[in-house]
PDB file of N, CA and C in Angstrom:
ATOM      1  N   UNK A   1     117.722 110.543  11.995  1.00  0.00           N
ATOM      2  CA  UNK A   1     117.413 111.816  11.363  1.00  0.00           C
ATOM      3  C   UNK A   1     118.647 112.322  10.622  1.00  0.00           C
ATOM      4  N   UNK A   2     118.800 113.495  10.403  1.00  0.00           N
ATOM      5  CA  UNK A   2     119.805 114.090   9.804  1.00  0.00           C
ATOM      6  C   UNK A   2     121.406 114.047  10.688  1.00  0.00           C
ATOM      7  N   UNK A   3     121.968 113.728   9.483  1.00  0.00           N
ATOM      8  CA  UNK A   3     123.518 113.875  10.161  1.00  0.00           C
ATOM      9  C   UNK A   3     124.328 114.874   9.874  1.00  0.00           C
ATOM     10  N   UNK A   4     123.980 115.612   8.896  1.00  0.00           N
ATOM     11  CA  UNK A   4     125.087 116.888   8.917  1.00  0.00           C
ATOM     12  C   UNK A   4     125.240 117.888   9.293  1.00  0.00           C
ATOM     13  N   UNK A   5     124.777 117.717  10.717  1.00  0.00           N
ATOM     14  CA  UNK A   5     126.052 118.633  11.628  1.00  0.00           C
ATOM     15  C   UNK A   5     126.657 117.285  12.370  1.00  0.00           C
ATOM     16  N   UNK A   6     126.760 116.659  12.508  1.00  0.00           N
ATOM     17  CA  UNK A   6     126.903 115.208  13.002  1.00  0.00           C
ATOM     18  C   UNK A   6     128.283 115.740  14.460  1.00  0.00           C
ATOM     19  N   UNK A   7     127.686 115.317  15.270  1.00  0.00           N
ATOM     20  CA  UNK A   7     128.859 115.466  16.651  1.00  0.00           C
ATOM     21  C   UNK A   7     129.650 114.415  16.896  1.00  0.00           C
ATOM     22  N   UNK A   8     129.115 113.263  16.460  1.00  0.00           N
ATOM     23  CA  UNK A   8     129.801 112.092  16.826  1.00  0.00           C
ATOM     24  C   UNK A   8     130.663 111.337  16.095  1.00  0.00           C
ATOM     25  N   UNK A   9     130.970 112.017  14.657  1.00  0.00           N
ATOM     26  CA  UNK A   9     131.701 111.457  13.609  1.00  0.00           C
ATOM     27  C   UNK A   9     132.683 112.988  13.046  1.00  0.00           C
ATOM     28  N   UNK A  10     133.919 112.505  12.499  1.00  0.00           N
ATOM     29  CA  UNK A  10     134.443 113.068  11.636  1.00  0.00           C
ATOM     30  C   UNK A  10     134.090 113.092  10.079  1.00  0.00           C
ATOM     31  N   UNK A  11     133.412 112.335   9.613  1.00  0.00           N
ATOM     32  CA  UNK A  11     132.979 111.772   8.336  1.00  0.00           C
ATOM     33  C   UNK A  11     131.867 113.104   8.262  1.00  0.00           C
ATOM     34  N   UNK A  12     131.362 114.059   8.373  1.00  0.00           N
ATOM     35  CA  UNK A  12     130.709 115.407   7.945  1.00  0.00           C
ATOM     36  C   UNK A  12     130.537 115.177   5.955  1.00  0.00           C
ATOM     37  N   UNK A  13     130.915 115.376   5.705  1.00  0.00           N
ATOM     38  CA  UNK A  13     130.612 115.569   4.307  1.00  0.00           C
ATOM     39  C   UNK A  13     129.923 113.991   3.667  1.00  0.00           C
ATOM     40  N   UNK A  14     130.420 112.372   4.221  1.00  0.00           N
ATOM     41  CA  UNK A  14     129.898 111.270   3.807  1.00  0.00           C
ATOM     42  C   UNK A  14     128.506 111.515   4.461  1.00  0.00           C
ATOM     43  N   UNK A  15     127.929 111.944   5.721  1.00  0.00           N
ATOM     44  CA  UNK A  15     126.870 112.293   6.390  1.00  0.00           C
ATOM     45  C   UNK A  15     126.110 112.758   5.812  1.00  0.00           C
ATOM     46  N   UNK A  16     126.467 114.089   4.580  1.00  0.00           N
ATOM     47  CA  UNK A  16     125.455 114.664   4.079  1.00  0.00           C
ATOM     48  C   UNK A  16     125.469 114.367   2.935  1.00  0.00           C
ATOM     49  N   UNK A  17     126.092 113.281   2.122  1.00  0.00           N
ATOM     50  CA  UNK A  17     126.069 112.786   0.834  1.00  0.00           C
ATOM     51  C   UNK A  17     124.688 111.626   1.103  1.00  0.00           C
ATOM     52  N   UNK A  18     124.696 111.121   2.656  1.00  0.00           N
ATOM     53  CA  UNK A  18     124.060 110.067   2.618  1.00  0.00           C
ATOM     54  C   UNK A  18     122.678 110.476   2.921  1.00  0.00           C
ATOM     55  N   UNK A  19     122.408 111.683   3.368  1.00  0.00           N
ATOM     56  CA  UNK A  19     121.291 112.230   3.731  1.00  0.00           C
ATOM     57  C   UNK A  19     120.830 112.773   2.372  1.00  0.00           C
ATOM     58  N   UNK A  20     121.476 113.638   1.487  1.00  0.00           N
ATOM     59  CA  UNK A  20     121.420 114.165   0.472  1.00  0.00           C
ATOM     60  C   UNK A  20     120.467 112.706  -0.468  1.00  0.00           C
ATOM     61  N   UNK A  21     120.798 111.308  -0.348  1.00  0.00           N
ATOM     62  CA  UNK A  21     120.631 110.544  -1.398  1.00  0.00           C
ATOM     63  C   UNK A  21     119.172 110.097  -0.524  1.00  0.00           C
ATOM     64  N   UNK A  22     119.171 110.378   1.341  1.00  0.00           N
ATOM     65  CA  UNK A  22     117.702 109.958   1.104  1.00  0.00           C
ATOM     66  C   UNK A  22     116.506 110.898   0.772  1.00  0.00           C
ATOM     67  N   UNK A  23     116.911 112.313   0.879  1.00  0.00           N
ATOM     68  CA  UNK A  23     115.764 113.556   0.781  1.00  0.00           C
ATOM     69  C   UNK A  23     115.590 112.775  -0.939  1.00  0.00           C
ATOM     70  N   UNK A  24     116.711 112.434  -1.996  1.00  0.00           N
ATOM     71  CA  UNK A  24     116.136 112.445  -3.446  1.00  0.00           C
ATOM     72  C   UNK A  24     115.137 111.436  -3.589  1.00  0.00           C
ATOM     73  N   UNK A  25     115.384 110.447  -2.506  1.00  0.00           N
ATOM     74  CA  UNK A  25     114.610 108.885  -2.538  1.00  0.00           C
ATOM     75  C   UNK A  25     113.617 108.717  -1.761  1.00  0.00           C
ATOM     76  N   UNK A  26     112.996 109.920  -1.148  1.00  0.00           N
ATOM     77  CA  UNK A  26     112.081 110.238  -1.127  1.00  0.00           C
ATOM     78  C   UNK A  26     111.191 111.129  -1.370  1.00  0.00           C
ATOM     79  N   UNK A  27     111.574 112.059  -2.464  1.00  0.00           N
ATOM     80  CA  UNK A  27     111.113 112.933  -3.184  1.00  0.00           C
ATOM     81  C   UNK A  27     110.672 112.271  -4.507  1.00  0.00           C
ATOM     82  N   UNK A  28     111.740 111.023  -4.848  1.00  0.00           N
ATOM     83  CA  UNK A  28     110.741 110.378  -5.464  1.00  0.00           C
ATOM     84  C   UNK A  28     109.845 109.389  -5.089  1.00  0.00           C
ATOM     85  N   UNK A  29     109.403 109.518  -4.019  1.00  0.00           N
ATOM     86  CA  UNK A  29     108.752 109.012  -3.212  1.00  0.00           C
ATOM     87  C   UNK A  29     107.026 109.412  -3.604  1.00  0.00           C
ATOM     88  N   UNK A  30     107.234 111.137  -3.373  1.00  0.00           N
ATOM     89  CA  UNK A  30     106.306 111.910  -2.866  1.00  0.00           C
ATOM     90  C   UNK A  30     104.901 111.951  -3.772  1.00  0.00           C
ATOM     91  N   UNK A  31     105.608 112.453  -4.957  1.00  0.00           N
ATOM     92  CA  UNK A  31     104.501 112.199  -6.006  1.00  0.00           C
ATOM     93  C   UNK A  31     103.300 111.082  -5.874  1.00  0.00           C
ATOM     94  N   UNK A  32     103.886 109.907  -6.110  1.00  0.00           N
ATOM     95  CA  UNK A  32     102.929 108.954  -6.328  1.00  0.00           C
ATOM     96  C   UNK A  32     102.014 108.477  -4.775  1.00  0.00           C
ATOM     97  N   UNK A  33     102.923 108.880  -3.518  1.00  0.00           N
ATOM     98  CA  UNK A  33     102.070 109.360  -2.521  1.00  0.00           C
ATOM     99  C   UNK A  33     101.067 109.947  -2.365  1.00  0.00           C
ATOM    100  N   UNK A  34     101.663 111.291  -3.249  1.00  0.00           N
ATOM    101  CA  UNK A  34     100.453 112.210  -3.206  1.00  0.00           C
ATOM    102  C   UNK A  34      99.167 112.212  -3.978  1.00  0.00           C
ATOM    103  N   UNK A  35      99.536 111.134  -5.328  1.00  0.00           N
ATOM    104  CA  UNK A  35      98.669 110.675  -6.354  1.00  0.00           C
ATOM    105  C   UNK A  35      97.359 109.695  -5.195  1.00  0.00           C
ATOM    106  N   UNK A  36      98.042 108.596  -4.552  1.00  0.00           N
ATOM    107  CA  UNK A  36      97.555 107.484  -4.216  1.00  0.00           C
ATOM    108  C   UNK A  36      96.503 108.424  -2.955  1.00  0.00           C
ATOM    109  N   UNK A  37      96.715 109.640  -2.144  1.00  0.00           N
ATOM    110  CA  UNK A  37      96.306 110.458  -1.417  1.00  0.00           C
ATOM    111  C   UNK A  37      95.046 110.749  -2.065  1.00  0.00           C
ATOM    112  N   UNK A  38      95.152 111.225  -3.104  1.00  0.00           N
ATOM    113  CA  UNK A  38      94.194 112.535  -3.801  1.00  0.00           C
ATOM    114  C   UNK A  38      93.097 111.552  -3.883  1.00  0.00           C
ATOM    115  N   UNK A  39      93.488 110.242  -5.358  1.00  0.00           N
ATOM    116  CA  UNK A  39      92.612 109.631  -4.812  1.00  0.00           C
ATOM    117  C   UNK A  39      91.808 108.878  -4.342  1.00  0.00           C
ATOM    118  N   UNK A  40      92.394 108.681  -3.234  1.00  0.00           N
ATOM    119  CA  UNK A  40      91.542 108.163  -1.859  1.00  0.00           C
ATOM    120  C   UNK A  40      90.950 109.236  -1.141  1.00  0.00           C
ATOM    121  N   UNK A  41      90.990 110.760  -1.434  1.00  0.00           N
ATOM    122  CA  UNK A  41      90.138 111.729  -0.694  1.00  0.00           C
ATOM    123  C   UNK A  41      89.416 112.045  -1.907  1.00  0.00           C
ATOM    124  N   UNK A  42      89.475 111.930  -2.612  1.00  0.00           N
ATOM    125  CA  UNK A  42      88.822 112.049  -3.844  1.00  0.00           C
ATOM    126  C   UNK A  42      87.231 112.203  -4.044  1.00  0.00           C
ATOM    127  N   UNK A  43      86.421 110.749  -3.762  1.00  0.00           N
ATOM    128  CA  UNK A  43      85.324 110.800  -3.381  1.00  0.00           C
ATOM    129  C   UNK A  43      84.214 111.005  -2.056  1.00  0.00           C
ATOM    130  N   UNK A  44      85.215 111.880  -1.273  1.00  0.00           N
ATOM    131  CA  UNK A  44      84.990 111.904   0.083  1.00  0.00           C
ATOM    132  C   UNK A  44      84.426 113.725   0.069  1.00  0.00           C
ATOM    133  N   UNK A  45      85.078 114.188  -1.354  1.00  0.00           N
ATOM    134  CA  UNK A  45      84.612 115.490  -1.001  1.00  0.00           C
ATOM    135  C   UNK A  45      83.610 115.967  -0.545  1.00  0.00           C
ATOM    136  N   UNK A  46      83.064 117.155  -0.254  1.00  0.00           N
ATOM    137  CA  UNK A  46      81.700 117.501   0.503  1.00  0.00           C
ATOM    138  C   UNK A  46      81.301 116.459   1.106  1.00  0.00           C
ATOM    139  N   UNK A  47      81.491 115.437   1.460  1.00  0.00           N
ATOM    140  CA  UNK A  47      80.992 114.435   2.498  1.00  0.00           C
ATOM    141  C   UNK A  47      81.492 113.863   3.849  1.00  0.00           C
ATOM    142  N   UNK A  48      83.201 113.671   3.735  1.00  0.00           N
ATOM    143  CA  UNK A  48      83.919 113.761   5.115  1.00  0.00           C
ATOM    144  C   UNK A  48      83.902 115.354   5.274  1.00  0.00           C
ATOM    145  N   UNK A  49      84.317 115.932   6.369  1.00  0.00           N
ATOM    146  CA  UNK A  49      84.664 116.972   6.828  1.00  0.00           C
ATOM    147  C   UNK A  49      86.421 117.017   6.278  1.00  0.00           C
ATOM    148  N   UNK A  50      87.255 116.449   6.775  1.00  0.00           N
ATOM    149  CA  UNK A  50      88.755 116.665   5.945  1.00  0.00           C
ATOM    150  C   UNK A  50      89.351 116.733   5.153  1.00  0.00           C
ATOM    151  N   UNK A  51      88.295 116.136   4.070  1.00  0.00           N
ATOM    152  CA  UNK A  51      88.893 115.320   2.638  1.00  0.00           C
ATOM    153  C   UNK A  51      89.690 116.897   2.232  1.00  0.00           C
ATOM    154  N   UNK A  52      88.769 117.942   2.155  1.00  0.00           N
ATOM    155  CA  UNK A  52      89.367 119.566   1.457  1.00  0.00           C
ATOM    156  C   UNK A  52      90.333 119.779   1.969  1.00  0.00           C
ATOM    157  N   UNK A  53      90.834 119.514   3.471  1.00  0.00           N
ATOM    158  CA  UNK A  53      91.857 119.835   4.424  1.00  0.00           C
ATOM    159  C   UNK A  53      93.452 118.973   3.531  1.00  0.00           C
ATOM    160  N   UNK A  54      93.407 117.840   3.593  1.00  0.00           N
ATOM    161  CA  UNK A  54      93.986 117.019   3.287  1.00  0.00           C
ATOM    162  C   UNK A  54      94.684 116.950   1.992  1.00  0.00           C
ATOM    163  N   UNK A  55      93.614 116.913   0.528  1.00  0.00           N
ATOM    164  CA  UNK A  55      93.955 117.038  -0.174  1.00  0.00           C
ATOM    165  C   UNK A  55      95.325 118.766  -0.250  1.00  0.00           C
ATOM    166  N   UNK A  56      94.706 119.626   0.134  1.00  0.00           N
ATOM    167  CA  UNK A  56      95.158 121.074   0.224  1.00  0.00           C
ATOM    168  C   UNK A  56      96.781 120.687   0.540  1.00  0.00           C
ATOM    169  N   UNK A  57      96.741 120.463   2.125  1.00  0.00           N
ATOM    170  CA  UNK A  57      98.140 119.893   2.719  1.00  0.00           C
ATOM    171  C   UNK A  57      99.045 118.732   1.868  1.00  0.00           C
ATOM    172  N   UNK A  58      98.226 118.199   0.917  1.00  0.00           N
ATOM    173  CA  UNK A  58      99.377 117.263  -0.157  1.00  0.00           C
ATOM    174  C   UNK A  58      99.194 118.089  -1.243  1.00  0.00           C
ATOM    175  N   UNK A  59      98.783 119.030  -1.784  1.00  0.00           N
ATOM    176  CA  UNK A  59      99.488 119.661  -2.550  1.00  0.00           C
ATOM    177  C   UNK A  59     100.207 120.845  -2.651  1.00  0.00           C
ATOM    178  N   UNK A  60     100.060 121.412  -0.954  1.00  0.00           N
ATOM    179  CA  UNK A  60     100.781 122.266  -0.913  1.00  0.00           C
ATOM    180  C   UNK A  60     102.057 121.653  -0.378  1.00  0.00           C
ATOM    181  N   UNK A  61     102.284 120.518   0.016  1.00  0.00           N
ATOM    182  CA  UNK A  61     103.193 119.202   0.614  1.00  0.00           C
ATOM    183  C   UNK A  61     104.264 119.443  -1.197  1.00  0.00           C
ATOM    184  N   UNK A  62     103.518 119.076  -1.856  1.00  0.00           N
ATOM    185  CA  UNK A  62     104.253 118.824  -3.402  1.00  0.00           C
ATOM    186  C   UNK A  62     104.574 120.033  -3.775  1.00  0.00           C
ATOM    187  N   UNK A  63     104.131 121.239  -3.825  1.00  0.00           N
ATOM    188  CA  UNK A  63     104.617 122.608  -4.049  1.00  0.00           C
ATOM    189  C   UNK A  63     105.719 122.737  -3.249  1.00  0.00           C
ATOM    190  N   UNK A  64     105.881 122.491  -2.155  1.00  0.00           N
ATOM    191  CA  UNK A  64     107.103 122.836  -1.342  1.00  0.00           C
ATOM    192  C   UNK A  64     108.097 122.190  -1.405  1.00  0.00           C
ATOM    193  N   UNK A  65     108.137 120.439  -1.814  1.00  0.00           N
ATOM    194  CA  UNK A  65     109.322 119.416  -2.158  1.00  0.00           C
ATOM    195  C   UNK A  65     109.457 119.460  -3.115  1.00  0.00           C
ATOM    196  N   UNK A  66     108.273 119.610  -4.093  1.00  0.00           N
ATOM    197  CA  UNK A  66     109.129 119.141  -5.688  1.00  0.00           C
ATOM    198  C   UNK A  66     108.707 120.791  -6.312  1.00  0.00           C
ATOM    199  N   UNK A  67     107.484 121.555  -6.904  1.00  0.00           N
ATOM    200  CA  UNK A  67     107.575 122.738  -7.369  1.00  0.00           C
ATOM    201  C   UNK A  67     106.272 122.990  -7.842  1.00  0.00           C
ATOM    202  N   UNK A  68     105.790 124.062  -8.088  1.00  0.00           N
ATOM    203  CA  UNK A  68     104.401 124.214  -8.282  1.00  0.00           C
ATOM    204  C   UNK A  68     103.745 123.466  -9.383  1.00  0.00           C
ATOM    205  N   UNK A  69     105.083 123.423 -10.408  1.00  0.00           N
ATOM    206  CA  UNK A  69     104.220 123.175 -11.278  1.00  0.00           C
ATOM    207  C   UNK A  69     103.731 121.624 -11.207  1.00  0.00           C
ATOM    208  N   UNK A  70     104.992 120.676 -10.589  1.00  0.00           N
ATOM    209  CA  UNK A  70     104.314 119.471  -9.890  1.00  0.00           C
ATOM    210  C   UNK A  70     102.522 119.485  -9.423  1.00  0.00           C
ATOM    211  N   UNK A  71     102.904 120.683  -8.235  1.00  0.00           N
ATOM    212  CA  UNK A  71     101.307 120.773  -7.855  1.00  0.00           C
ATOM    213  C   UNK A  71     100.144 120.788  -8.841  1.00  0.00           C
ATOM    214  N   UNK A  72     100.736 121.796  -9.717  1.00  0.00           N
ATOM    215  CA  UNK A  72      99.496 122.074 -10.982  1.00  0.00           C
ATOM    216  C   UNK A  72      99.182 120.896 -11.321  1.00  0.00           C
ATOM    217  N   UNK A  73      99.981 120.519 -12.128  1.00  0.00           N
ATOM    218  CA  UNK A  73      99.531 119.164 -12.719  1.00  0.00           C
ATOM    219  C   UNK A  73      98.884 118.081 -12.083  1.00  0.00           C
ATOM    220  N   UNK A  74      99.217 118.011 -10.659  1.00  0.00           N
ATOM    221  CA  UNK A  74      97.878 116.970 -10.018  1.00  0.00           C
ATOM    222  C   UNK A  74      96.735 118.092  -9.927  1.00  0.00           C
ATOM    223  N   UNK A  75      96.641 119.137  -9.490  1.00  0.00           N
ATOM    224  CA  UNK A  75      95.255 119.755  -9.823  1.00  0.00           C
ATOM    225  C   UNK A  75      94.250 119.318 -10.977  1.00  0.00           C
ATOM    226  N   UNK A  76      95.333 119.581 -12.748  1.00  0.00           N
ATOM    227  CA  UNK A  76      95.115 119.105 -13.643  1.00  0.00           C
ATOM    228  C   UNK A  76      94.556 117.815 -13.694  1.00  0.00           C
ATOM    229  N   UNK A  77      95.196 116.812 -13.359  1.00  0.00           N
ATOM    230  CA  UNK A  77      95.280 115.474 -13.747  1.00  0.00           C
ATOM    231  C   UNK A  77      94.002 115.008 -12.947  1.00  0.00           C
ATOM    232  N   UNK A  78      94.047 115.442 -11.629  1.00  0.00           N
ATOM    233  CA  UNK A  78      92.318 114.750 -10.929  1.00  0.00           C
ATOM    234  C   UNK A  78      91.166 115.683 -11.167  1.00  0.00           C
ATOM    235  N   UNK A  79      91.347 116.605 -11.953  1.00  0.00           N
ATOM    236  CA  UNK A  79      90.608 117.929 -12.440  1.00  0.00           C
ATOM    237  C   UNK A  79      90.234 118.538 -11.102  1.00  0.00           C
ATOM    238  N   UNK A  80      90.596 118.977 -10.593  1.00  0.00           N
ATOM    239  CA  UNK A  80      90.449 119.516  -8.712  1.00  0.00           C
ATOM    240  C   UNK A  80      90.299 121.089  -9.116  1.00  0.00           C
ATOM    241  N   UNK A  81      89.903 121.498 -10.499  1.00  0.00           N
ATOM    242  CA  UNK A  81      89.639 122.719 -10.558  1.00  0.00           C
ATOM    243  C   UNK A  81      88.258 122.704 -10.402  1.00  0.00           C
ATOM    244  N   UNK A  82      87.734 121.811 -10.658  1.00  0.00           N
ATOM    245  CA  UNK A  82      85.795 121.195 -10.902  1.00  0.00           C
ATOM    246  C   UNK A  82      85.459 121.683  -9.123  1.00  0.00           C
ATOM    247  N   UNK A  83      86.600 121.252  -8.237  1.00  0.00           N
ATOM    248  CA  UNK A  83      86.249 121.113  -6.513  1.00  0.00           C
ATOM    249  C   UNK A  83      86.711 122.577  -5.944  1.00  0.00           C
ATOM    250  N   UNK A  84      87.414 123.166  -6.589  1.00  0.00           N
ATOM    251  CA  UNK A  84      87.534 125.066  -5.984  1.00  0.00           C
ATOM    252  C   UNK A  84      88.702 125.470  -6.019  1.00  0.00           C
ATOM    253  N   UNK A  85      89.428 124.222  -6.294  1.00  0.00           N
ATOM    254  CA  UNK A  85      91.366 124.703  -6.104  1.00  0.00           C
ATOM    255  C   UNK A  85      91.975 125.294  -7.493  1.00  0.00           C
ATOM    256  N   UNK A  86      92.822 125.918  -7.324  1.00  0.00           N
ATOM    257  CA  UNK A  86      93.094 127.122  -8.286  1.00  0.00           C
ATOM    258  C   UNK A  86      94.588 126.619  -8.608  1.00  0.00           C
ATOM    259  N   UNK A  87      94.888 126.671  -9.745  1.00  0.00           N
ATOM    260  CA  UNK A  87      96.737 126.232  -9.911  1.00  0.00           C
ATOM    261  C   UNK A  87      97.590 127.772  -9.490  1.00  0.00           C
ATOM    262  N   UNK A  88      98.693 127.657  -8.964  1.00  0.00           N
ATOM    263  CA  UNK A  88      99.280 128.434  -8.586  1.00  0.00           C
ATOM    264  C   UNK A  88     100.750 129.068  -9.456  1.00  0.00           C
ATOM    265  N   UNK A  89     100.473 130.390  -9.735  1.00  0.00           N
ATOM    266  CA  UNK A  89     101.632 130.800 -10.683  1.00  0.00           C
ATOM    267  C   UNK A  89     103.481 130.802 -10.250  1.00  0.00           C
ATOM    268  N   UNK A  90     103.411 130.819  -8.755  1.00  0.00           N
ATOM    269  CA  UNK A  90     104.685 130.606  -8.232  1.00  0.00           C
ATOM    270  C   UNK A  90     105.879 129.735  -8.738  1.00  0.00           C
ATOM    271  N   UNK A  91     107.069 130.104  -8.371  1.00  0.00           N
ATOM    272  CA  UNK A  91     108.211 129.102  -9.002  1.00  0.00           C
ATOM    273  C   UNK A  91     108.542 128.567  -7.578  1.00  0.00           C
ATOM    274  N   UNK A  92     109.279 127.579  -7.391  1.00  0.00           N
ATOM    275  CA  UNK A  92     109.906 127.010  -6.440  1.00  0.00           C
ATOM    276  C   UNK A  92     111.368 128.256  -5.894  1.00  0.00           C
ATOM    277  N   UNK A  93     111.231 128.617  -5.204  1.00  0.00           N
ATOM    278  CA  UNK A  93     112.334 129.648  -4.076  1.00  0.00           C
ATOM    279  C   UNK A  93     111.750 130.853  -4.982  1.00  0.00           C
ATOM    280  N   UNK A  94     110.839 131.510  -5.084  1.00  0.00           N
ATOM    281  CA  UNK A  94     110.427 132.629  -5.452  1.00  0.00           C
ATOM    282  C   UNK A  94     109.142 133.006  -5.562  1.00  0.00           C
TER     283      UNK A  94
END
């Protein structure tokens, strides 16, 4: 997990350079996660019980790591306005 508060090393600042490089490498991670997510819940709507749950939690997943407007645009892009979800005017830390 995370090392920077690290107890067992003097190296503090290499700790959080190295943590720092995996949050970016998996942020670019996230997106196409969340793409490959959507859809595979995609055609499940009104028919599983979770698919609405799921999708929701990966794009509110992408609003919170990368920024709304990330989110918007998969709204956009799988047209998920057609299914009830609304794009959100928020900025990332505000």
């Amino acid at each position: 997990m995370a090392k920077t508060l690290c107890d067992d090393c003097d190296k503090r600042f290499k700790c959080y350079t190295e943590d720092t490089r995996t949050l970016k490498n998996e942020r670019g991670k996230l997106l196409p996660r969340a793409r490959r997510t959507i859809i595979k819940e995609l055609p499940f709507i009104d028919f599983k019980p979770y698919s609405h749950n799921i999708i929701s939690l990966t794009l509110a997943h992408v609003a919170k790591e990368c920024s709304y407007r990330k989110a918007n645009q998969l709204i956009d892009e799988f047209n998920l306005k057609a299914y009830g979800w609304h794009k959100e005017r928020k900025t990332k830390g505000g």
